[in-house]
Protein backbone atom coordinates (compact mmCIF):
# COMPACT_ATOMS: atom_id res chain seq x y z
CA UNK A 1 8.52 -15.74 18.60
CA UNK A 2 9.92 -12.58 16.60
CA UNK A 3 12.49 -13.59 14.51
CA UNK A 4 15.19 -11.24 13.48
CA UNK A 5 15.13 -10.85 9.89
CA UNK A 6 16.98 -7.75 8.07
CA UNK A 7 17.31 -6.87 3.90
CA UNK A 8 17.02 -3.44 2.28
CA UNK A 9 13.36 -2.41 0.94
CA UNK A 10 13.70 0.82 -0.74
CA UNK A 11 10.08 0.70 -1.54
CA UNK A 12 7.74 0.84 1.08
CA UNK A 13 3.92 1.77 2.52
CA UNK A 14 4.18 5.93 3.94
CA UNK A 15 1.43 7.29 5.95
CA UNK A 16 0.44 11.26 5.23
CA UNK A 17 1.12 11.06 9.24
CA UNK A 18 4.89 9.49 9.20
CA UNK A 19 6.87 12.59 10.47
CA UNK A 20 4.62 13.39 13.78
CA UNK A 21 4.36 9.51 13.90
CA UNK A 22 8.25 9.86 13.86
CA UNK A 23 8.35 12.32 16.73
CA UNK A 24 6.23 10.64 18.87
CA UNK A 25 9.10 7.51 18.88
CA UNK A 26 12.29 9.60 19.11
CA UNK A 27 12.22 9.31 22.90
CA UNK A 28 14.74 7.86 24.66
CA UNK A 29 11.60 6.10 27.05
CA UNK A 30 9.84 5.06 24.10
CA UNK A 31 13.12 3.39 22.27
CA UNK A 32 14.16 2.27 25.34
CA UNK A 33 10.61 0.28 26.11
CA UNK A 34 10.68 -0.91 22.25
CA UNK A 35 14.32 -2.30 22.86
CA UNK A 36 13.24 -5.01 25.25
CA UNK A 37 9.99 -5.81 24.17
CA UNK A 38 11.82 -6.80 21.02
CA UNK A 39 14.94 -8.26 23.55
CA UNK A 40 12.26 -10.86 25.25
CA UNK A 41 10.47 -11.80 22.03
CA UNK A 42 13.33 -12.81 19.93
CA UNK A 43 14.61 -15.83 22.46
CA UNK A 44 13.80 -18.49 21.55
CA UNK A 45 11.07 -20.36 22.59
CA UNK A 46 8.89 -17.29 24.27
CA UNK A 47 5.96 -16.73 22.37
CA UNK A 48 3.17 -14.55 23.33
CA UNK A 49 2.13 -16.83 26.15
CA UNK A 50 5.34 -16.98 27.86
CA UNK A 51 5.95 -13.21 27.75
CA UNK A 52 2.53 -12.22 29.50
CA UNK A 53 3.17 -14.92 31.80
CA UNK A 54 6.63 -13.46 32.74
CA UNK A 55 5.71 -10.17 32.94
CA UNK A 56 2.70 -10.94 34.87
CA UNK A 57 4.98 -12.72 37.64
CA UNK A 58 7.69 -10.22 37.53
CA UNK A 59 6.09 -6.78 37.11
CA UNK A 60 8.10 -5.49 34.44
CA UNK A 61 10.46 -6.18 31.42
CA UNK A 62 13.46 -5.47 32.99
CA UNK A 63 12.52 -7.30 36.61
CA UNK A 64 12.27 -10.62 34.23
CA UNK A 65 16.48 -10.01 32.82
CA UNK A 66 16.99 -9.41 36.14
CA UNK A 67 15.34 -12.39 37.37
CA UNK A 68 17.60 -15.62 39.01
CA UNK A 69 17.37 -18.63 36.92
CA UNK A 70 15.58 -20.47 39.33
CA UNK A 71 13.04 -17.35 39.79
CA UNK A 72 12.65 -17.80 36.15
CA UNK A 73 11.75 -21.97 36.32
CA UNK A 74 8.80 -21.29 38.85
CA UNK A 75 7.07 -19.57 36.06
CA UNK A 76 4.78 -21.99 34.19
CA UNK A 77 6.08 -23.41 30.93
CA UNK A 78 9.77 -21.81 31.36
CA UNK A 79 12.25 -24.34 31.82
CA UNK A 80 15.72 -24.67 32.82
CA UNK A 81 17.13 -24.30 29.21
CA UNK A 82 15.18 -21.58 28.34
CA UNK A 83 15.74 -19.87 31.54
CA UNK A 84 19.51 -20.28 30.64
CA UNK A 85 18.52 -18.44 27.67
CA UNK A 86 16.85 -15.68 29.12
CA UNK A 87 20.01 -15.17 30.97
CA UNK A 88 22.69 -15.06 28.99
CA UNK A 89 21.22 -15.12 25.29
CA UNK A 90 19.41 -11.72 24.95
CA UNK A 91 21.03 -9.30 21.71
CA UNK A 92 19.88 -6.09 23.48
CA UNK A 93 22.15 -4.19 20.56
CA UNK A 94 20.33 -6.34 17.83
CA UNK A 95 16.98 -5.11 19.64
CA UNK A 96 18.26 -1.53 19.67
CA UNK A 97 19.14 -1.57 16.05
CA UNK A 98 15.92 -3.09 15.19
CA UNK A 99 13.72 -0.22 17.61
CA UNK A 100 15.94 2.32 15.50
CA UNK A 101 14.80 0.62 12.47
CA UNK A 102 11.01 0.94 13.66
CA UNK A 103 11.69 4.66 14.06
CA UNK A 104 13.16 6.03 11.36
CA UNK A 105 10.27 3.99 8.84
CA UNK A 106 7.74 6.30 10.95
CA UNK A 107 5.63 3.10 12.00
CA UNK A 108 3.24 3.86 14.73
CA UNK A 109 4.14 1.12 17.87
CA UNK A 110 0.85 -0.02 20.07
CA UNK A 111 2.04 -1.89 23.58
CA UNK A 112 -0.02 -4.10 24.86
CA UNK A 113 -0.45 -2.33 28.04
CA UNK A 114 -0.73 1.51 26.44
CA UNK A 115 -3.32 3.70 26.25
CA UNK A 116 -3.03 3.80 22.15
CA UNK A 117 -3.46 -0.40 22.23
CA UNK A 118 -6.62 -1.24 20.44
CA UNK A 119 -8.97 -1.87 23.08
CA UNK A 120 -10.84 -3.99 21.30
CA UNK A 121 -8.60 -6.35 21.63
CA UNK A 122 -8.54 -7.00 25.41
CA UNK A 123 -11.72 -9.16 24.85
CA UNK A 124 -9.80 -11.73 23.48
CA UNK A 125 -7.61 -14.79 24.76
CA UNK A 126 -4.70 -13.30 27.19
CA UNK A 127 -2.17 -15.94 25.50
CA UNK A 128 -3.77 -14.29 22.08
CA UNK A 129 -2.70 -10.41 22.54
CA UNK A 130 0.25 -9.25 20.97
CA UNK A 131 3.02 -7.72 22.92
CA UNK A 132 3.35 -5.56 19.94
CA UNK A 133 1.41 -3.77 17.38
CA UNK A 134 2.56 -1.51 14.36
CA UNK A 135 0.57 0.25 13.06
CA UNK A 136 0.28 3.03 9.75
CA UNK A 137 -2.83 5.58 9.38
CA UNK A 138 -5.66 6.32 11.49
CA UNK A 139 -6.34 5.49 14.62
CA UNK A 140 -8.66 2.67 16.57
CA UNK A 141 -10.49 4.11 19.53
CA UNK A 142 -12.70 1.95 21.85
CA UNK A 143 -16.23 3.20 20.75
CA UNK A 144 -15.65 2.34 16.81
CA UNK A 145 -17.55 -0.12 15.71
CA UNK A 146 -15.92 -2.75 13.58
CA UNK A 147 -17.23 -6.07 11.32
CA UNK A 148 -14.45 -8.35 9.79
CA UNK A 149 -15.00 -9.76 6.54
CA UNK A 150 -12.85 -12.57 5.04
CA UNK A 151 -13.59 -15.51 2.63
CA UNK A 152 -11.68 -16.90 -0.55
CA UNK A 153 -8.96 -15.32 -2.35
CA UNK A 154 -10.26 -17.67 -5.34
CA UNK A 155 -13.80 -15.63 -5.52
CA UNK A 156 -16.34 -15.67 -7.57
CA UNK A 157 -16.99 -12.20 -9.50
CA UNK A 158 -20.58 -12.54 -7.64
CA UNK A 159 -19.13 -13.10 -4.20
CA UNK A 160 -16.65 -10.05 -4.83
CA UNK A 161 -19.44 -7.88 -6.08
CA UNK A 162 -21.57 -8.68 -3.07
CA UNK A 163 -18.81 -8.21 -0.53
CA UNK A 164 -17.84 -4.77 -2.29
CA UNK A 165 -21.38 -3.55 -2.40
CA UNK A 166 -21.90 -4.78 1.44
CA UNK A 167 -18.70 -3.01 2.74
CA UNK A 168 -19.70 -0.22 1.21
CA UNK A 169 -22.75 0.04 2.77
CA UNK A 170 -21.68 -1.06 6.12
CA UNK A 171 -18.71 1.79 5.70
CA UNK A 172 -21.74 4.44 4.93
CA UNK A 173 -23.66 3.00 8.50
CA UNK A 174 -19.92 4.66 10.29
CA UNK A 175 -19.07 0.77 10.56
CA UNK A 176 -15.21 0.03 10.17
CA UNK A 177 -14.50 -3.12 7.89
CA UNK A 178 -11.45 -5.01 8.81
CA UNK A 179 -9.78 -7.77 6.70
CA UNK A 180 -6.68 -9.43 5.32
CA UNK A 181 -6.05 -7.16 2.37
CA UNK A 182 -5.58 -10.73 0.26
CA UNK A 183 -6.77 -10.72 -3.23
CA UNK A 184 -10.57 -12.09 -3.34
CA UNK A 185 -13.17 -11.86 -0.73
CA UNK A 186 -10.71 -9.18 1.59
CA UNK A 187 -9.40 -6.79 -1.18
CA UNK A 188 -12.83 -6.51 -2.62
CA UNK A 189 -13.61 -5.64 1.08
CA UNK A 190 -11.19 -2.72 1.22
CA UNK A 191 -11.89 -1.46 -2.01
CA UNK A 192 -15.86 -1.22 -1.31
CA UNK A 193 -15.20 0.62 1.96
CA UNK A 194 -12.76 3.31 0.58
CA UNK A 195 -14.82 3.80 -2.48
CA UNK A 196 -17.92 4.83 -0.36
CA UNK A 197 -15.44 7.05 1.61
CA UNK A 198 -15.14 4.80 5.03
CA UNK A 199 -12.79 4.03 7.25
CA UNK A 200 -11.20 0.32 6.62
CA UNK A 201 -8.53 -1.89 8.30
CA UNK A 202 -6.10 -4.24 6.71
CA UNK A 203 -3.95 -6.52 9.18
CA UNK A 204 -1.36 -7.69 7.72
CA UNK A 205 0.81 -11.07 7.84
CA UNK A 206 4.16 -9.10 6.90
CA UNK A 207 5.44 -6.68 8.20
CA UNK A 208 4.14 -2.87 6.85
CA UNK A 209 7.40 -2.70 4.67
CA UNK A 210 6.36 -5.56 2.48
CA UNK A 211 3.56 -5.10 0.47
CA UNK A 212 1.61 -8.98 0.02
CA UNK A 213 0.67 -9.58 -2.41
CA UNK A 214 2.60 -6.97 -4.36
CA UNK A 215 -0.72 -6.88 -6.70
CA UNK A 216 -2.25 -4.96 -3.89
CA UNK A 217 0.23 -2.07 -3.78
CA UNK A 218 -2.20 0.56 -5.12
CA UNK A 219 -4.64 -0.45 -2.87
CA UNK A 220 -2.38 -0.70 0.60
CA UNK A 221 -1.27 2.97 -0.56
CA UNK A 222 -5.28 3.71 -0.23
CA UNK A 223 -5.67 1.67 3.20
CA UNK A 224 -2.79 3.97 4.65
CA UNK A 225 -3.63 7.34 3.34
CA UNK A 226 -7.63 6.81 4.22
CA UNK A 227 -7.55 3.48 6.85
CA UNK A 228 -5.44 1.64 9.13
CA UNK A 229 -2.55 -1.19 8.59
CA UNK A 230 -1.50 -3.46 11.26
CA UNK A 231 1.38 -5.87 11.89
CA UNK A 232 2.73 -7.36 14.42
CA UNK A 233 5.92 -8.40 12.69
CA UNK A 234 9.47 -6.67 12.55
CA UNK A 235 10.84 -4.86 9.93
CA UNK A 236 12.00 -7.11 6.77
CA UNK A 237 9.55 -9.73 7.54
CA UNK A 238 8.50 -11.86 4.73
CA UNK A 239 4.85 -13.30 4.65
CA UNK A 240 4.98 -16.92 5.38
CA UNK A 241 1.86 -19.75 5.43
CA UNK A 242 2.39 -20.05 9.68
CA UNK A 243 1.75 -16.31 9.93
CA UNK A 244 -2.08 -15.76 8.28
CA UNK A 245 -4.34 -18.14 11.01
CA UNK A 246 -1.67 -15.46 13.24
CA UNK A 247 -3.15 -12.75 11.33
CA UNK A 248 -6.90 -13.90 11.19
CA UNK A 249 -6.36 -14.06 14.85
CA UNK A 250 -6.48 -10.08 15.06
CA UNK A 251 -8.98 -9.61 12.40
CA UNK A 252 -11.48 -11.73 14.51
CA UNK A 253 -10.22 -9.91 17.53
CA UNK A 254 -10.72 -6.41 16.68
CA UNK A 255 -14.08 -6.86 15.04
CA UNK A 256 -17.68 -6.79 16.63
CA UNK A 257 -18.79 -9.63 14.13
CA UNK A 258 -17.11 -11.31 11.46
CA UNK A 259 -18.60 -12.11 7.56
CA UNK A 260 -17.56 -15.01 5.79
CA UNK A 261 -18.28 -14.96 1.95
CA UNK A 262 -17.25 -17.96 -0.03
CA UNK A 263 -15.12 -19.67 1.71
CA UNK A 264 -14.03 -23.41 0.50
CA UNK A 265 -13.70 -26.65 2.47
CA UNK A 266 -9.95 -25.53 4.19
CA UNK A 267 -10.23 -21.75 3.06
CA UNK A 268 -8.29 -19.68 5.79
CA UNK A 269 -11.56 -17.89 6.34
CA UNK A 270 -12.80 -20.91 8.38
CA UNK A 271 -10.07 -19.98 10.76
CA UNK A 272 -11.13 -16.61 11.17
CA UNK A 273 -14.45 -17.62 11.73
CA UNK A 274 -13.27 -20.52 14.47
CA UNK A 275 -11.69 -17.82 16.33
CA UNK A 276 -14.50 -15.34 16.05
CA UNK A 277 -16.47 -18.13 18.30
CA UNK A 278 -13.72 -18.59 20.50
CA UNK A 279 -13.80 -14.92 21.63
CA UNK A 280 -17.63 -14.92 21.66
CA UNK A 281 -17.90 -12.55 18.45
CA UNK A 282 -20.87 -12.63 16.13
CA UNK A 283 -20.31 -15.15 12.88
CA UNK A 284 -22.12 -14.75 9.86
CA UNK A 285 -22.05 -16.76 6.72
CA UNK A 286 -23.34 -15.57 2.94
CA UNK A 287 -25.27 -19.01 1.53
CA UNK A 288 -23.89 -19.77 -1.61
CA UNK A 289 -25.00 -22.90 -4.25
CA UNK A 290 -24.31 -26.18 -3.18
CA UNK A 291 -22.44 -26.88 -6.21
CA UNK A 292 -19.95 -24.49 -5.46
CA UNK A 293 -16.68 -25.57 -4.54
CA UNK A 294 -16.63 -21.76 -3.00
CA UNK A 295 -19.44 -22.10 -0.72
CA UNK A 296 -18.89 -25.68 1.15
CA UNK A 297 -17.35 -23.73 3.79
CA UNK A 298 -19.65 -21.02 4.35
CA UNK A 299 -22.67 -23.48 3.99
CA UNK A 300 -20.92 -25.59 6.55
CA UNK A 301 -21.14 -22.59 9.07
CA UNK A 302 -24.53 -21.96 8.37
CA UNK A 303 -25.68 -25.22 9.17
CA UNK A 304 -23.43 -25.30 12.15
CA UNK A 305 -25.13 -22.17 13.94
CA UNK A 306 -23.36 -18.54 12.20
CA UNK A 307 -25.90 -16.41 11.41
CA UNK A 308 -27.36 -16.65 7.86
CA UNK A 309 -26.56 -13.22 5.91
CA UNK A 310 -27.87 -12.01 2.57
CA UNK A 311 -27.85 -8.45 3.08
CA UNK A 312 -26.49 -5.75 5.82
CA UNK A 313 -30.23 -5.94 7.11
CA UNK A 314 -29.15 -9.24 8.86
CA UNK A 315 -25.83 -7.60 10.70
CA UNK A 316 -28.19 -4.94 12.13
CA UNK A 317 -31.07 -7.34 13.20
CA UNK A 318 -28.50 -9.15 15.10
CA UNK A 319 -26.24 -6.48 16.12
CA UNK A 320 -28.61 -3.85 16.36
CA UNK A 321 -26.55 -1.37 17.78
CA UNK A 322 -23.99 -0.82 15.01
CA UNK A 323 -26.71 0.39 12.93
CA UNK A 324 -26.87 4.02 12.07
CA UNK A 325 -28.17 6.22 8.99
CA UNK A 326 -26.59 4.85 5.97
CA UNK A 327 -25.61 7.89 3.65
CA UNK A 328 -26.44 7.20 0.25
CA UNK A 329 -23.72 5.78 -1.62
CA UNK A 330 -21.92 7.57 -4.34
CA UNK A 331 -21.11 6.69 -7.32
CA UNK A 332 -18.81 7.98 -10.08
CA UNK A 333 -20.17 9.76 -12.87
CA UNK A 334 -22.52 7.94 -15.48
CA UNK A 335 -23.08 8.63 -18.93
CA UNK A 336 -26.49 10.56 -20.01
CA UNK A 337 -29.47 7.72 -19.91
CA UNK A 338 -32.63 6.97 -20.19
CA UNK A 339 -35.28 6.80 -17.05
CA UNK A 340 -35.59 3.20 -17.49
CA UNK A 341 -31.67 2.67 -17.88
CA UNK A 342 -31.68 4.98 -14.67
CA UNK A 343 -34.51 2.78 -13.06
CA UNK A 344 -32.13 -0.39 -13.55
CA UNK A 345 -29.14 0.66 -12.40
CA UNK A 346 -30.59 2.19 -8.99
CA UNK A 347 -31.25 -1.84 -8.54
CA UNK A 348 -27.75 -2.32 -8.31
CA UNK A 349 -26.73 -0.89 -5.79
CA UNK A 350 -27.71 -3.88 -3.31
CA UNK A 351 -25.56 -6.20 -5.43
CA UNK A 352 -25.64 -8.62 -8.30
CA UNK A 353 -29.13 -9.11 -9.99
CA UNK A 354 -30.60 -11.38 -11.96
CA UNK A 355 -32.81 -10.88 -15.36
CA UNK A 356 -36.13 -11.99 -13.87
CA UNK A 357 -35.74 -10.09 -10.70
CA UNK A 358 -35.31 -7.23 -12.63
CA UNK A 359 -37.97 -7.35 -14.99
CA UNK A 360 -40.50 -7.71 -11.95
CA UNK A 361 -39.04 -5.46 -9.95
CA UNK A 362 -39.25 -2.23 -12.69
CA UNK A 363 -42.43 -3.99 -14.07
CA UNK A 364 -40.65 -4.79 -17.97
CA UNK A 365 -41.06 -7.73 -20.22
CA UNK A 366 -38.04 -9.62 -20.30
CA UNK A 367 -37.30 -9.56 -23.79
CA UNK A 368 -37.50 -5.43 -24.12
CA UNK A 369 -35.31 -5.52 -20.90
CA UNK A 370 -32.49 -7.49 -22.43
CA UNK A 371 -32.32 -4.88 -25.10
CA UNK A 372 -31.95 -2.45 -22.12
CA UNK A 373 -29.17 -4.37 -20.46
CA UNK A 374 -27.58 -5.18 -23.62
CA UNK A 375 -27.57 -0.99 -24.42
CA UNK A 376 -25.82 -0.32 -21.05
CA UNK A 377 -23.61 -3.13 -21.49
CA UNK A 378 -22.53 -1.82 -24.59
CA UNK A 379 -21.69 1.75 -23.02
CA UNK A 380 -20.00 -0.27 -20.39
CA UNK A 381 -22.31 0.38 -17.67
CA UNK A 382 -22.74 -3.21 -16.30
CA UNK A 383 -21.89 -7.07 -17.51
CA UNK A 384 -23.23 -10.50 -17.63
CA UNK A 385 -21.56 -12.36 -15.52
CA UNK A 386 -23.41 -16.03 -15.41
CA UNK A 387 -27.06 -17.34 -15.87
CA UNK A 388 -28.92 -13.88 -16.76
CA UNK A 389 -27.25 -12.21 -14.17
CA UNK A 390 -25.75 -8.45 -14.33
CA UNK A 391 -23.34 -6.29 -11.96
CA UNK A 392 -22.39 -3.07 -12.06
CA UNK A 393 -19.13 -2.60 -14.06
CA UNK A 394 -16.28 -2.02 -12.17
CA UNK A 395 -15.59 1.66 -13.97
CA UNK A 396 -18.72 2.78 -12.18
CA UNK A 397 -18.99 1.72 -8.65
């Protein structure tokens, strides 16, 4: 159910797109259709289900308010009292005010049954499609190929590395990486897909005027100027805890396969990953310690069947055809080096790395490679972040 919620925002997410976006709604059709889609969802008591069911029986929108009562109780799960409802408890001037609202913020609006709906999501549940979709940025077309990744929003500085340096490289392969835009696991997502110049998608559990969480303003100002936002929610629409397993929902819907990295015993990202089965979507699961309180979850789906993944290697072996040349990732500018300073940080680019695997890998006795690492540390190149293990710093990927 859509729930009418209104409260002034005077900050909000624009899209470099807002005033054709705002054309494209100023039609009286278009208003007009947005008006009762938004009249049917706000009784109470019809939910996604019961509004596909009712416009499956009666054909249209407007053939369902113009439905008897008792045409309206042979439907499955509508009952007398909501029926009564449907009758003679629809606000169509709240519903107009709120499709005026929708307008004039320049939001993009996806019907289910339009040609601009994400496709991708007819291959889920029917009860699971949203009516409604809003939308700021870029566009979804059917032949993009997407991979979800979600996990905790508690995440290690390893798991956040590894899922930056992984969306980056799946971004560089023309692969779309969709997920929640929470802190963690998702946001380091985002920011490794933008930062290798790819195309990323954030679905949101507010609506696209409320920024959550308002640490991730900067980067939702990225998603929309370089990616996609979705919501299904109406303007003024506060994130609540019912509305993320909604939102996970969509993630798992619109992607080809979906990544979980650290995720805990009852992280959200189990969800995601339940309902990636459910609509027959690749699952894959990053191994973590067994120690870690992180990685019970994504252990747990390993041993239960999802796909084991270490690096993007594993996505393509099992999804072969989302691969495609990788460019070479870019990074930003780095200070004059040496060759062998150069040698170590081209190992980097595949993730975290750990002192010994270094040392073989570049063919360097560990102790003159710690005065290496220690050198590049200082120029704030990379860190130690636990056990003999380096990343890249931040400042350069």
């Amino acid at each position: 159910m859509i729930i009418f919620t209104f409260r002034r925002y005077p900050k909000r997410v624009q899209n470099s797109s807002s005033k054709r976006l705002r054309e494209n709604l100023t039609s009286k059709d278009l208003k007009d259709k947005l008006t009762e889609h938004i009249a049917l969802l706000s009784i109470q008591g019809i939910g996604r289900g019961r509004f596909h069911s009712l416009v499956k029986t009666f054909g249209s929108i407007q053939n369902v308010f113009n439905a008897t009562e008792n045409a309206l109780e042979s439907v499955s799960g509508i009952s007398n009292s909501l029926a009564k409802s449907i009758k003679s408890t629809v606000d169509f001037d709240k519903a107009k005010e709120v499709a005026e609202k929708i307008i004039q913020l320049g939001w993009k609006v996806h019907f289910y049954n339009d040609d601009n709906f994400p496709k991708q999501l007819y291959n889920i549940s029917s009860k699971d499609i949203p009516p409604i979709l809003f939308s700021i940025g870029k566009e979804i077309i059917p032949t993009d190929k997407l991979i979800g990744i979600v996990g905790s929003r508690h995440a290690t500085e390893t798991g956040k590395q590894f899922t930056f340096n992984l969306a980056g490289q799946l971004a560089s392969s023309d692969i779309i990486v969709v997920s929640g835009m929470a802190e963690g696991i998702d946001a380091a997502a985002h920011k490794g897909a933008l930062e290798s110049g790819g195309h990323t998608v954030a679905v949101w559990g507010s609506s696209l005027d409320i920024v959550y969480p308002p640490s991730n303003k900067e980067l939702a100002k990225q998603i929309a100027k370089h990616g996609t936002i979705f919501s299904e929610y109406l303007p003024g629409t506060d994130p609540v805890r019912a509305y993320f397993p909604e939102r996970n929902r969509i993630i798992a819907g619109l992607s080809d396969g979906v990544i979980v990295v650290e995720a805990g015993q009852k992280s959200g990202a189990l969800i995601t990953a339940e309902q990636a089965l459910t609509y027959n979507k690749e699952l894959f699961a990053v191994p973590g310690l067994p120690s870690s309180k992180m990685s019970i979850g994504s252990n747990q789906l390993i041993k239960n069947g999802a796909t084991l993944l270490t690096s993007i290697d594993d996505i393509f072996e099992t999804m072969p055809r989302l691969k495609g040349e990788i460019k070479a990732k870019k990074f930003k500018q780095l200070p004059d080096m040496t060759k062998t300073e150069q040698e170590i940080i081209n190992l980097f680019t595949s993730g975290p790395q750990q002192v010994d695997k270094i040392s073989r890998e570049i063919n360097l006795p560990v102790p003159e490679l710690m005065e290496f690492l220690l050198a590049l540390e200082l120029k704030g190149i990379v860190k130690e972040i636990s056990g003999k293990q380096f990343i890249l710093s931040e400042d350069y990927i």
